[in-house]
Protein backbone atom coordinates (compact mmCIF):
# COMPACT_ATOMS: atom_id res chain seq x y z
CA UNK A 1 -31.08 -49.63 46.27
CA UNK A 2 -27.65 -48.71 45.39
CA UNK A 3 -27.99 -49.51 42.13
CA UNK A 4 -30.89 -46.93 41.79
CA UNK A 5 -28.92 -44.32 43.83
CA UNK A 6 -26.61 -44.56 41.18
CA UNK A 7 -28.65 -44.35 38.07
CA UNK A 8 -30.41 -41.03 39.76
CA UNK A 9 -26.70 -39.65 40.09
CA UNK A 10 -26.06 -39.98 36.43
CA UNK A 11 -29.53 -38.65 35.48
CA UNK A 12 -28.91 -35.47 38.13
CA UNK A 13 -27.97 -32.38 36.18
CA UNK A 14 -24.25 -31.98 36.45
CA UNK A 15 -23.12 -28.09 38.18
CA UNK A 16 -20.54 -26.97 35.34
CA UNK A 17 -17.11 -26.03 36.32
CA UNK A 18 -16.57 -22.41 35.66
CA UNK A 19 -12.68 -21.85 34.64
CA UNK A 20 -13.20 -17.80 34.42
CA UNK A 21 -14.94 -14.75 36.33
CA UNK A 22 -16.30 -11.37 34.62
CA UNK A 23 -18.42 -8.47 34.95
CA UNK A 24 -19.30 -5.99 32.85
CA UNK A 25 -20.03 -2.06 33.74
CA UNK A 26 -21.09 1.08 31.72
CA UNK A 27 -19.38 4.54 32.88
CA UNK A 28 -19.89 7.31 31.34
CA UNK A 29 -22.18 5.77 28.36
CA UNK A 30 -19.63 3.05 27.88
CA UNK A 31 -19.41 -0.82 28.88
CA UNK A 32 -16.21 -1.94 30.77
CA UNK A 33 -15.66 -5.53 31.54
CA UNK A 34 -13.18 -7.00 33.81
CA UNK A 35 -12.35 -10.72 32.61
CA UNK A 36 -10.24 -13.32 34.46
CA UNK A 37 -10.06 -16.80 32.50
CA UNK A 38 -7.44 -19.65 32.46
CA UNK A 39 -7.71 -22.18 29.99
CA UNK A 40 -11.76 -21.57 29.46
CA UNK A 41 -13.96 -23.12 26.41
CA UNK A 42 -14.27 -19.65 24.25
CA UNK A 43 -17.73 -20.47 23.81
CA UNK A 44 -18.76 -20.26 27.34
CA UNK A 45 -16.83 -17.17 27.80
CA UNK A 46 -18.24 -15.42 24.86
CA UNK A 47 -21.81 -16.40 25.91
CA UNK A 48 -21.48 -15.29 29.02
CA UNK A 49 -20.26 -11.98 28.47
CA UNK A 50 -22.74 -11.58 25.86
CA UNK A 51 -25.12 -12.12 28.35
CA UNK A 52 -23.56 -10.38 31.29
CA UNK A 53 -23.19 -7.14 28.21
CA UNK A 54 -26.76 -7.71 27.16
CA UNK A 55 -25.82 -8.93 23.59
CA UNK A 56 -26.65 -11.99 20.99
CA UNK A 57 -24.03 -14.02 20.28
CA UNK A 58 -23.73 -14.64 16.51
CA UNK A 59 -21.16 -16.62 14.59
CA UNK A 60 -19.56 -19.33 16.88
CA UNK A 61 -19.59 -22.47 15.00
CA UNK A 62 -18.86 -26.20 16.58
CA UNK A 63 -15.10 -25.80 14.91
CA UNK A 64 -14.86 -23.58 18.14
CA UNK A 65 -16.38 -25.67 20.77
CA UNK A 66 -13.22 -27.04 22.27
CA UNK A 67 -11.01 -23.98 21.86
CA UNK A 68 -9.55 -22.59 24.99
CA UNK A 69 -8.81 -19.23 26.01
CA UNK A 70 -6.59 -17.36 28.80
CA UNK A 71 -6.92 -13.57 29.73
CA UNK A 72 -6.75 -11.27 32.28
CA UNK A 73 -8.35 -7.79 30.75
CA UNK A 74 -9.10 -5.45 33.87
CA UNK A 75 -11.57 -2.50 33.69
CA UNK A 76 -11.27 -2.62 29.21
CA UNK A 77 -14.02 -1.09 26.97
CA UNK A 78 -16.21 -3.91 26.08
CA UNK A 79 -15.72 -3.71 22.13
CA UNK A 80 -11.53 -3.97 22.74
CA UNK A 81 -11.84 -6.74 25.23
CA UNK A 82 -13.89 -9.08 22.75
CA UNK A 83 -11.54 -8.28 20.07
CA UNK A 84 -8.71 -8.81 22.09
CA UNK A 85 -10.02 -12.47 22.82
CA UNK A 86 -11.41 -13.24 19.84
CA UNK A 87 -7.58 -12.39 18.15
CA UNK A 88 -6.04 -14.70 19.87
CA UNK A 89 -7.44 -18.00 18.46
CA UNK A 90 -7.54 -16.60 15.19
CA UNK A 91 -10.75 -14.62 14.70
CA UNK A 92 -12.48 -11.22 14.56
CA UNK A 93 -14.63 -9.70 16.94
CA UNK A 94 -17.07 -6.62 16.61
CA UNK A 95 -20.04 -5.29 18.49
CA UNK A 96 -22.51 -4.35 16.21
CA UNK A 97 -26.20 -3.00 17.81
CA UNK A 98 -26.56 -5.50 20.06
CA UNK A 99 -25.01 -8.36 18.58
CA UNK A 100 -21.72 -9.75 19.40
CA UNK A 101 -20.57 -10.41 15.64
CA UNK A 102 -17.97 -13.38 15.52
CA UNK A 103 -16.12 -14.35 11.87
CA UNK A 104 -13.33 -16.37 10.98
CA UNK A 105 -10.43 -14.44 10.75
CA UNK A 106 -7.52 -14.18 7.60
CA UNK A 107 -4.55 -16.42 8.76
CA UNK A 108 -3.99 -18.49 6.34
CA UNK A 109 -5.38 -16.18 3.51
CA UNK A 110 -3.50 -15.56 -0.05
CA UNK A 111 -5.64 -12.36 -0.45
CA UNK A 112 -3.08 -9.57 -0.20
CA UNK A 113 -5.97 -7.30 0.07
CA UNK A 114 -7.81 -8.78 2.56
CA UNK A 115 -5.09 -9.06 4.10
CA UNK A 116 -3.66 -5.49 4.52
CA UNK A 117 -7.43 -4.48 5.07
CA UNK A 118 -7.21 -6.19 8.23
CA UNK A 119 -3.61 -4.90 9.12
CA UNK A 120 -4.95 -0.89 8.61
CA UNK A 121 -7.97 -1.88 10.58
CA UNK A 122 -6.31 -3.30 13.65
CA UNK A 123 -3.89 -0.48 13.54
CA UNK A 124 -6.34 1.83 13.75
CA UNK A 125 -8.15 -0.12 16.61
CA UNK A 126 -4.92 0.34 18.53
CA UNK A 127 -4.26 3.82 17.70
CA UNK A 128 -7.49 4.83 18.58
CA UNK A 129 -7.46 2.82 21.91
CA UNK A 130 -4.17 3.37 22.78
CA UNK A 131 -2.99 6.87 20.90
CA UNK A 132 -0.49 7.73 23.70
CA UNK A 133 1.27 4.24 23.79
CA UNK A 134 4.68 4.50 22.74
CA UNK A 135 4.12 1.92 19.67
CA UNK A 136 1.84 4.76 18.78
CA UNK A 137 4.35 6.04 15.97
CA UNK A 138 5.19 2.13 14.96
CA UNK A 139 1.74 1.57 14.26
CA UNK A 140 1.44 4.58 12.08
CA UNK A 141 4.59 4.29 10.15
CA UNK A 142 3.33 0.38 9.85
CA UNK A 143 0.14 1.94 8.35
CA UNK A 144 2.26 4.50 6.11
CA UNK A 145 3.91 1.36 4.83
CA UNK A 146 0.93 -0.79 3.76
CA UNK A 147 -0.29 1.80 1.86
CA UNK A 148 3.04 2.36 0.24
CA UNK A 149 3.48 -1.46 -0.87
CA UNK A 150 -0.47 -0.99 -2.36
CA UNK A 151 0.39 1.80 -4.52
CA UNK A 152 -1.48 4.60 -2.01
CA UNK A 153 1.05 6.91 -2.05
CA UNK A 154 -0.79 9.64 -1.03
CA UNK A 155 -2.63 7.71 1.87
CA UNK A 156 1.15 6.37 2.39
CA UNK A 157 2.43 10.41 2.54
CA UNK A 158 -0.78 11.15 4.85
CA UNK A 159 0.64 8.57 7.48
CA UNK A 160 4.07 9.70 7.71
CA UNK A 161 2.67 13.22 8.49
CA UNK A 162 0.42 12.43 10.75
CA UNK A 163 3.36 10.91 12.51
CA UNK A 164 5.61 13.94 12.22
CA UNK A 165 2.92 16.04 13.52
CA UNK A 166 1.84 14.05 16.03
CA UNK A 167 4.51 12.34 17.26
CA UNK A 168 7.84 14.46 17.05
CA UNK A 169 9.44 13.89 19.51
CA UNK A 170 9.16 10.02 18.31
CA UNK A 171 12.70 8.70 17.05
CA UNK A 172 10.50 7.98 13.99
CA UNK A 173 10.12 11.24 12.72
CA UNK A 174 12.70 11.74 10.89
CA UNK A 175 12.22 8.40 9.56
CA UNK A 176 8.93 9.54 8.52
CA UNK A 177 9.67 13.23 6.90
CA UNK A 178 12.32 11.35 4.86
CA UNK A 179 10.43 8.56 3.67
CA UNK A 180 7.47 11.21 2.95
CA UNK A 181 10.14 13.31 0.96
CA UNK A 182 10.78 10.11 -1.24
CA UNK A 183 6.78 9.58 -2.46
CA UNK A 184 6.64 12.95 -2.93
CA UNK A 185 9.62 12.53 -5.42
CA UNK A 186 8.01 9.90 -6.94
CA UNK A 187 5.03 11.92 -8.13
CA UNK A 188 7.45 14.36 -8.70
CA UNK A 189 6.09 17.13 -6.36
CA UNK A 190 9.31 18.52 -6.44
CA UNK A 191 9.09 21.77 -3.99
CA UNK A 192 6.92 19.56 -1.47
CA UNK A 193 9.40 17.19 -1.58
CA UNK A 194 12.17 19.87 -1.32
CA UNK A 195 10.14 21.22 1.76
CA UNK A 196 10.22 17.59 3.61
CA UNK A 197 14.15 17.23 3.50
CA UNK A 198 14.72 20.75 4.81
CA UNK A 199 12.64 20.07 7.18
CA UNK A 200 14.70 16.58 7.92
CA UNK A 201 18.17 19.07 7.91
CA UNK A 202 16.69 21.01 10.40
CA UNK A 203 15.96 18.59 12.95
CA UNK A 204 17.80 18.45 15.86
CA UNK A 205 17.32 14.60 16.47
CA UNK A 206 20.09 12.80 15.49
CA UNK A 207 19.40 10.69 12.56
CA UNK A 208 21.90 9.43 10.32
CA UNK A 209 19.84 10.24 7.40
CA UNK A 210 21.88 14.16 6.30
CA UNK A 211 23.60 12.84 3.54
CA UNK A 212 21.04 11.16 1.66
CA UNK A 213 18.33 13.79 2.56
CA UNK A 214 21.18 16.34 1.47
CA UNK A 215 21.35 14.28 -1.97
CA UNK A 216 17.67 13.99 -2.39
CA UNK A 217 16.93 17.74 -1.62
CA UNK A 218 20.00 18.30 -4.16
CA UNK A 219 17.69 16.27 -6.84
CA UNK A 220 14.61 18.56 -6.18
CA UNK A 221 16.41 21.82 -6.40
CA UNK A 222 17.71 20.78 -9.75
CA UNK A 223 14.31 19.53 -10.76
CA UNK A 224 12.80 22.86 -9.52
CA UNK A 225 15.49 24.58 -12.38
CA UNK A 226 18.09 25.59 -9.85
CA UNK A 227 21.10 24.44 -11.39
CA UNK A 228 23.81 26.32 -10.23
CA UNK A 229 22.52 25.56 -6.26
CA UNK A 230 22.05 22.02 -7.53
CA UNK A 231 25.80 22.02 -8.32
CA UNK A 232 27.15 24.06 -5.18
CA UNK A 233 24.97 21.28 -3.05
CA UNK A 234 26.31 18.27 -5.15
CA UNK A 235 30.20 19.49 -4.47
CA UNK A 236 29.55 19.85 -0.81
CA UNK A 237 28.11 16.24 -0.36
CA UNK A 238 31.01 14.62 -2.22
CA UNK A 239 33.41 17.06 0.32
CA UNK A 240 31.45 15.68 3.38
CA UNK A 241 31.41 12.03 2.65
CA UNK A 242 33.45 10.93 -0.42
CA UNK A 243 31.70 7.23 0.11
CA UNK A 244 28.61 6.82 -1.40
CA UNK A 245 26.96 3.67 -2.57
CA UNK A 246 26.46 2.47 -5.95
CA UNK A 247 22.95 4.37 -5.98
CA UNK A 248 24.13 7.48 -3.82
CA UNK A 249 27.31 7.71 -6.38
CA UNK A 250 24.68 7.51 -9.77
CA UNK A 251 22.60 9.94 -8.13
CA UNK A 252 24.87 12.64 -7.18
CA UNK A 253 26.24 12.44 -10.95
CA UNK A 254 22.84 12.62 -12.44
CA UNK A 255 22.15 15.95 -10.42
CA UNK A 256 25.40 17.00 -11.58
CA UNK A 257 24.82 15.89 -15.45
CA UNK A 258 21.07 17.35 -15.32
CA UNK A 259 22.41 20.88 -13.49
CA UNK A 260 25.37 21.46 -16.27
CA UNK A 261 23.01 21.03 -18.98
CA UNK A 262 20.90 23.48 -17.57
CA UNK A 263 23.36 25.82 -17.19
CA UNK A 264 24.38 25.16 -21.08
CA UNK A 265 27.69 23.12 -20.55
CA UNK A 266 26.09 20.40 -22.90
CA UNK A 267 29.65 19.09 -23.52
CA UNK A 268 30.72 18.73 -20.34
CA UNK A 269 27.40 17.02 -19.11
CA UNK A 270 27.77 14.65 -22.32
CA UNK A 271 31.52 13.70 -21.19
CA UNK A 272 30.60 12.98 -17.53
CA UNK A 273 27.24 11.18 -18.94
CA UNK A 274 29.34 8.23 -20.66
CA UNK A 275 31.00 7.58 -17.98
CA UNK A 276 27.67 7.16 -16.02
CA UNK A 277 26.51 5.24 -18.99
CA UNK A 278 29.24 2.30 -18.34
CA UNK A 279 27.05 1.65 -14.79
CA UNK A 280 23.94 1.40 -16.00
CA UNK A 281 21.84 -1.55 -14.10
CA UNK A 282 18.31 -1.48 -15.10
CA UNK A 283 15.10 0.04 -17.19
CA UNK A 284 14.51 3.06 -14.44
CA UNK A 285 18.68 3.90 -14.75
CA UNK A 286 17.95 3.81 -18.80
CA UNK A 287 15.55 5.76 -18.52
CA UNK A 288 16.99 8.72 -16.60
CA UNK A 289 19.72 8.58 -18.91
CA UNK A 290 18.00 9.33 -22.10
CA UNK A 291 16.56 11.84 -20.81
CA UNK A 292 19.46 13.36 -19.49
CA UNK A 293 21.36 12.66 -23.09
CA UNK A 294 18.49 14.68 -24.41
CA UNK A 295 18.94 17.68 -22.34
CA UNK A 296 22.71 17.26 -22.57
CA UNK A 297 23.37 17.09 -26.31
CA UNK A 298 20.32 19.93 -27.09
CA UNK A 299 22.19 22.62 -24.24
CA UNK A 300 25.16 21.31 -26.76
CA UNK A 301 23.64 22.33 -29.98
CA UNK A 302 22.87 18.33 -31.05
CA UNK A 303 19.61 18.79 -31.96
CA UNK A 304 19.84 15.71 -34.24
CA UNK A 305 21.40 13.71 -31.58
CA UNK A 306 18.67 14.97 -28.93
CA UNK A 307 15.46 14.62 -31.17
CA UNK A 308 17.03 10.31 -31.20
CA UNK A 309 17.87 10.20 -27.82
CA UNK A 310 14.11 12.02 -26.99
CA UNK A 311 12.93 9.62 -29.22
CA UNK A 312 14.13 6.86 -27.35
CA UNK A 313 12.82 8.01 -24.13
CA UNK A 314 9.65 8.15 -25.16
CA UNK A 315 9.76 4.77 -26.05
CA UNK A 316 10.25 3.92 -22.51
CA UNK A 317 7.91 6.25 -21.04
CA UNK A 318 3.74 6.61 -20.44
CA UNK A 319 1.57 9.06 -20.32
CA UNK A 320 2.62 12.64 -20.35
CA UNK A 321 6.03 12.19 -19.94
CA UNK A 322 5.65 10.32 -23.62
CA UNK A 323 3.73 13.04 -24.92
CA UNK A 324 6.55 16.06 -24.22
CA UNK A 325 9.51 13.75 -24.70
CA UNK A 326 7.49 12.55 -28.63
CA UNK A 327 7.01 16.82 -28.90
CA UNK A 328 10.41 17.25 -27.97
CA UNK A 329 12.14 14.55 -30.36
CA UNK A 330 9.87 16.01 -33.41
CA UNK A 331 10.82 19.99 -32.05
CA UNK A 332 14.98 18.89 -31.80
CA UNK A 333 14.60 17.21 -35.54
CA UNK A 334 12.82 20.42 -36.89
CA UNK A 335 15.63 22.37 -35.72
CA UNK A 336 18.09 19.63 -36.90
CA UNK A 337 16.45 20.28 -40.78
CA UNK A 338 15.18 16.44 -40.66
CA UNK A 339 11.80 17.53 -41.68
CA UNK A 340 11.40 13.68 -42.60
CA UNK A 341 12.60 12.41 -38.64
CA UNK A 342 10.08 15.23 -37.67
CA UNK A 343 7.44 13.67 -39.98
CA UNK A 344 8.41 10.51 -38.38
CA UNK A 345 7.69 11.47 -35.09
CA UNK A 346 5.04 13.11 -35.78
CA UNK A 347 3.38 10.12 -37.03
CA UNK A 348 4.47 7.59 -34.06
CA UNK A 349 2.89 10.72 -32.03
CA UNK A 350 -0.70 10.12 -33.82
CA UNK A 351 -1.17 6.84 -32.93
CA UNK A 352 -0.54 8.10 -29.34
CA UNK A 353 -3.37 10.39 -29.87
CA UNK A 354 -1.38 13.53 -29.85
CA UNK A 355 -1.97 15.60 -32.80
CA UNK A 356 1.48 17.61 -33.75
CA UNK A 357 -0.29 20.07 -36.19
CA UNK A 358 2.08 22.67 -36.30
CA UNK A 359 5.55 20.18 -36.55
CA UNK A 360 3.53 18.52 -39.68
CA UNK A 361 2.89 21.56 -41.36
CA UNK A 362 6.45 22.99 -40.87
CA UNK A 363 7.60 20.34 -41.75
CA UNK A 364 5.67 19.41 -45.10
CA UNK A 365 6.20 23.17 -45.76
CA UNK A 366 10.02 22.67 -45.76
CA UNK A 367 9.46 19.89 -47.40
CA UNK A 368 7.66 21.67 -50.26
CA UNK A 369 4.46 18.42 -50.04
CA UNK A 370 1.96 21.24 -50.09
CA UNK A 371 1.93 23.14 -53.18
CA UNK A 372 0.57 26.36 -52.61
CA UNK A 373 -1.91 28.21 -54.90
CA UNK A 374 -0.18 29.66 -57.88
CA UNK A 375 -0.20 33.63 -57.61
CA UNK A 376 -2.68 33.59 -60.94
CA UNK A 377 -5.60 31.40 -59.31
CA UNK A 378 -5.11 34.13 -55.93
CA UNK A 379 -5.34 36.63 -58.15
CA UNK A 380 -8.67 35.68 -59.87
CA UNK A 381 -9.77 35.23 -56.56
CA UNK A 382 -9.14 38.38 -55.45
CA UNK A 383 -10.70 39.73 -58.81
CA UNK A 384 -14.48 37.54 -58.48
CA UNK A 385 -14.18 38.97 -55.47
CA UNK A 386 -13.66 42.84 -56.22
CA UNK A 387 -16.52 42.35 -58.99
CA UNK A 388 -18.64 40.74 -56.12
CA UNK A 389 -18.23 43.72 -53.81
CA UNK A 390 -18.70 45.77 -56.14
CA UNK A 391 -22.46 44.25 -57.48
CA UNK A 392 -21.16 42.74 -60.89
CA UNK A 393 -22.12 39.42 -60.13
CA UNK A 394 -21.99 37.98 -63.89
CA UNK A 395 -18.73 38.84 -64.03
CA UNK A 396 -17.82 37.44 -61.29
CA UNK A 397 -19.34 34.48 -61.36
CA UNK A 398 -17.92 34.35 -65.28
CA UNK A 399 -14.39 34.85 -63.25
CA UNK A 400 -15.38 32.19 -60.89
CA UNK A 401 -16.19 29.48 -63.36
CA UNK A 402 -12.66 29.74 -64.75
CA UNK A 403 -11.01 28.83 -61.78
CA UNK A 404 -13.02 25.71 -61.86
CA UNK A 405 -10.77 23.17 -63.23
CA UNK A 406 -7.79 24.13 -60.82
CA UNK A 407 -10.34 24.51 -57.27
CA UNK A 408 -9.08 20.90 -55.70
CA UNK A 409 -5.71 22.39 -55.90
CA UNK A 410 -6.33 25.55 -53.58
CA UNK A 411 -5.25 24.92 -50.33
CA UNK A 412 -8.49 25.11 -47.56
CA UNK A 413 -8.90 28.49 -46.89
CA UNK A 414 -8.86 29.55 -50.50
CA UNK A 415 -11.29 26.92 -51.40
CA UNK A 416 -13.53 28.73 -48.78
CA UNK A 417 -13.03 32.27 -49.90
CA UNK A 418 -14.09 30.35 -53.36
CA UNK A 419 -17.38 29.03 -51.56
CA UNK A 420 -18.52 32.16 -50.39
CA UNK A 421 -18.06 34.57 -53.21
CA UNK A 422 -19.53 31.94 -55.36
CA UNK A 423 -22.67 31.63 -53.29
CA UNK A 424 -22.81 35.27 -53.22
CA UNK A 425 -23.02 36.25 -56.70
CA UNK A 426 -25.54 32.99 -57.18
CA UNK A 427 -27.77 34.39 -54.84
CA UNK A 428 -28.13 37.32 -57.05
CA UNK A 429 -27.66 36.23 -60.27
CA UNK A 430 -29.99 32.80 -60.17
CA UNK A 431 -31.27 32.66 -56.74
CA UNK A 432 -30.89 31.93 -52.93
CA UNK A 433 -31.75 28.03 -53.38
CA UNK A 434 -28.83 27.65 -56.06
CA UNK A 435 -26.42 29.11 -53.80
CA UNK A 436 -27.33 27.46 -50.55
CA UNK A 437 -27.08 24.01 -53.22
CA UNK A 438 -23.83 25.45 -54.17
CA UNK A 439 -22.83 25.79 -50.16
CA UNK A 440 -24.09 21.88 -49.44
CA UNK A 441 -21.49 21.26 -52.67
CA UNK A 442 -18.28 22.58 -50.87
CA UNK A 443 -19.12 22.35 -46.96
CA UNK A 444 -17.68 18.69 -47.22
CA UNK A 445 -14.30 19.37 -48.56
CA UNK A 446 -14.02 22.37 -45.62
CA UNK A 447 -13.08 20.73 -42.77
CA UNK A 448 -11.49 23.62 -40.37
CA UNK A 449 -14.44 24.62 -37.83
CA UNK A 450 -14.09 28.34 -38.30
CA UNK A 451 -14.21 28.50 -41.69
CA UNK A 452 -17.52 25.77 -41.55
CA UNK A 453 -18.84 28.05 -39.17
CA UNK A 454 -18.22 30.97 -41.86
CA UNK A 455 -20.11 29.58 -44.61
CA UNK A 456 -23.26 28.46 -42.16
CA UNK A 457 -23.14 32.23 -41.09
CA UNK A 458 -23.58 33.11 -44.88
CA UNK A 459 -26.23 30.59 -45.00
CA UNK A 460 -28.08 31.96 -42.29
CA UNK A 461 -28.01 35.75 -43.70
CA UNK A 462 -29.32 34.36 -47.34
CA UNK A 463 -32.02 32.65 -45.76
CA UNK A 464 -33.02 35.65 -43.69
CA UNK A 465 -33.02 37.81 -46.64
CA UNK A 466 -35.89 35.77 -48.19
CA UNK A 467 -37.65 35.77 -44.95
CA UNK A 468 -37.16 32.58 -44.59
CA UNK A 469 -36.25 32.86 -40.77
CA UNK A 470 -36.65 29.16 -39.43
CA UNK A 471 -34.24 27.83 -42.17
CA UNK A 472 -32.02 30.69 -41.14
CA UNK A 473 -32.01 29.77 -37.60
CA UNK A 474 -31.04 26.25 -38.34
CA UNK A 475 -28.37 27.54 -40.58
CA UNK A 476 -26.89 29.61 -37.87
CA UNK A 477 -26.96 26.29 -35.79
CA UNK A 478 -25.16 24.71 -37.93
CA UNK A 479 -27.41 22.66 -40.13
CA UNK A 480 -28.13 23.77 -44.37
């Protein structure tokens, strides 16, 4: 007997011990739970408040079924509370329809992206759950910072002034015009930039911050083309602190270098650049320099020494800042009378893609590479076309014909002055079809679009005088 009192024990269903209480309540159209647990299994919690919130459960695996849990949420929306417990062992929470969605979360992960993903999303969970918190403004400038360190720099700026509007009373304001101020100098939205650190002066709040924001502001004004305020502002920061670190002392003198070649006192700027030069620490320092050197030695009249020190800059610089520092160099070298350095640079300029057209012909010009028509073969010219105008066509044409052996050496526009008189007279003297053959002849060695688009015109009337109106509608589309 007792042993079958026992075996119907074991076989009995065992009551399970419940380690936690909650209950779940909407108000006003959203769920609330109140959760009490100490040490539960997560599983049994979850599944119960699924339950209780009239949701599946998806994603808990067996790696879960022994995890325990402790919290004490009172009267929390029901989407915070599961996230809340699902953070703390490691995973992610969301209520989706009416699932309860559980996935593993990213400790542990070496994807950076992931990574900060999930650092702006909980931030954002907590701002919007808890905007009036006073870690409000940490969690924003934490967001402003993420996107800073993954090259968002204008999500980064968006941040820090949604913290200064929000938030400014928040000992992080200031924090956050300044470091706004400083991306906006970095894509060199100088007046925007100028507008954050005044606005950083004016604050009230103490901040420790008025020298460098006085130093930065000093290096948009002189960007903006202020020079002689850059300098007034550079003299009063050295009179209000005359300590400066290493970066605060290179700064200060490459305002002052930049503002006194704007102000033409190239010599002066050079002198106080060599000493700068000595400090030098890395590419971004070189960089600044030889573009300062540039503007120093051309407000000194160095045009040679400026078109190599552009040069050089370019060298160290992308996009558009390579394309005006390459114009500059080949500009300074024109101006130097090194038609050949401007040739040079010209030429490294090309295989940037940037066409220098108008440096090339100066200098080739200067350079006397492009031997102009002789005033005879002009003058024929001029003459075919006189006897053109003036319906003596045979003559013309007779005039033509002895410019033949020296056409290649007309420059462009010539050769298409050539073209058209030539066509002209043929028209009249043989026939449309042997001038439009005549046109075909020549449009390949024309290769400027207005004076292609010339000849076609020509084309087009011939045609039409024969009545020939669909071939003269394709030549006026630019097909003969």
């Amino acid at each position: 007997m007792k042993l079958a009192l026992a075996a119907l024990l074991l076989l009995a269903p065992q009551t399970r011990e419940l380690r936690h209480e909650l209950s779940v309540v909407e108000r006003d159209g959203e769920r609330t739970c109140t959760i009490h647990a100490d040490n539960a299994l997560l599983h049994e919690l979850l599944g119960d408040l699924a339950r209780e919130a009239g949701l599946e459960l998806d994603g808990l695996d067996q790696s879960t079924s022994r995890t325990l849990v402790s919290v004490d949420l009172r009267e929390r929306p029901l989407r915070q509370a599961v996230r809340f417990i699902a953070g703390s062992v490691g995973l992610e929470a969301e209520v989706r329809g009416g699932v309860l969605v559980l996935r593993p979360g990213l400790e542990g992960s070496s994807d950076a992206d992931a990574l900060y993903e999930a650092s702006l999303a909980a931030s954002a969970a907590t701002l919007r759950d808890f905007a009036d918190h006073a870690l409000a403004p940490e969690a924003l400038r934490n967001q402003a910072v993420i996107e800073e360190r993954r090259g968002n720099l204008a999500a980064a700026r968006a941040r820090y002034d949604q913290l200064v509007e929000r938030y400014s009373d928040s000992p992080l304001a200031n924090d956050a015009l300044f470091a706004a101020g400083n991306l906006l100098v970095r894509e060199e939205a100088w007046q925007d930039a100028a507008d954050r650190f005044s606005e950083l002066l004016r604050s009230e709040r103490e901040h420790g911050l008025e020298i460098p924001a006085r130093l930065e502001l000093a290096w948009c004004v002189v960007r903006l083309g202020q020079h002689e305020r850059a300098l007034y502002m550079i003299d009063a920061i050295d009179a209000l602190d005359s300590a400066a670190s290493r970066h605060e002392e290179l700064r200060r003198k490459q305002v002052r270098v930049r503002a006194l070649a704007g102000l033409g006192q190239g010599d002066k700027a050079l002198v106080l650049l060599d000493e700068l030069d000595t400090r030098l620490a890395g590419p971004a320092d070189r960089r600044e320099s030889l573009e300062l050197r540039a503007l120093a030695c051309t407000a000194a009249g160095r045009r040679g020494d400026a078109a190599r020190a552009w040069l050089a800059y370019a060298q160290l610089c992308e996009g558009t800042h390579k394309e005006a520092a390459l114009l500059a160099a080949a500009t300074a070298a024109l101006e130097a009378s090194d038609e050949v350095g401007a040739l040079f640079v010209a030429e490294a300029a090309r295989k940037e893609g940037l066409a220098l057209d108008t440096v090339v012909r100066d200098a080739r010009a200067a350079l006397e590479l492009d031997t102009p028509a002789a005033p005879a073969e002009s003058s024929a010219l001029e003459r075919a076309e006189r006897l053109c105008d003036g319906g003596s066509f045979a003559e013309s044409l007779k005039t033509l014909r002895g410019m033949a052996a020296t056409l290649n050496t007309l420059d462009e526009g010539l050769r298409a002055r050539f073209a058209r008189c030539h066509a002209r007279a043929l028209s009249r003297e043989v026939g449309v079809d042997a001038a439009l053959a005549h046109l075909r002849e020549h449009m390949d060695s024309i290769q400027s679009p207005e004076l292609r688009r010339e000849l076609y015109l020509l084309a087009g009337e011939l045609f039409e005088s024969e009545g020939r109106i669909d071939e003269a509608i394709e030549a006026y589309r630019g097909r003969i």
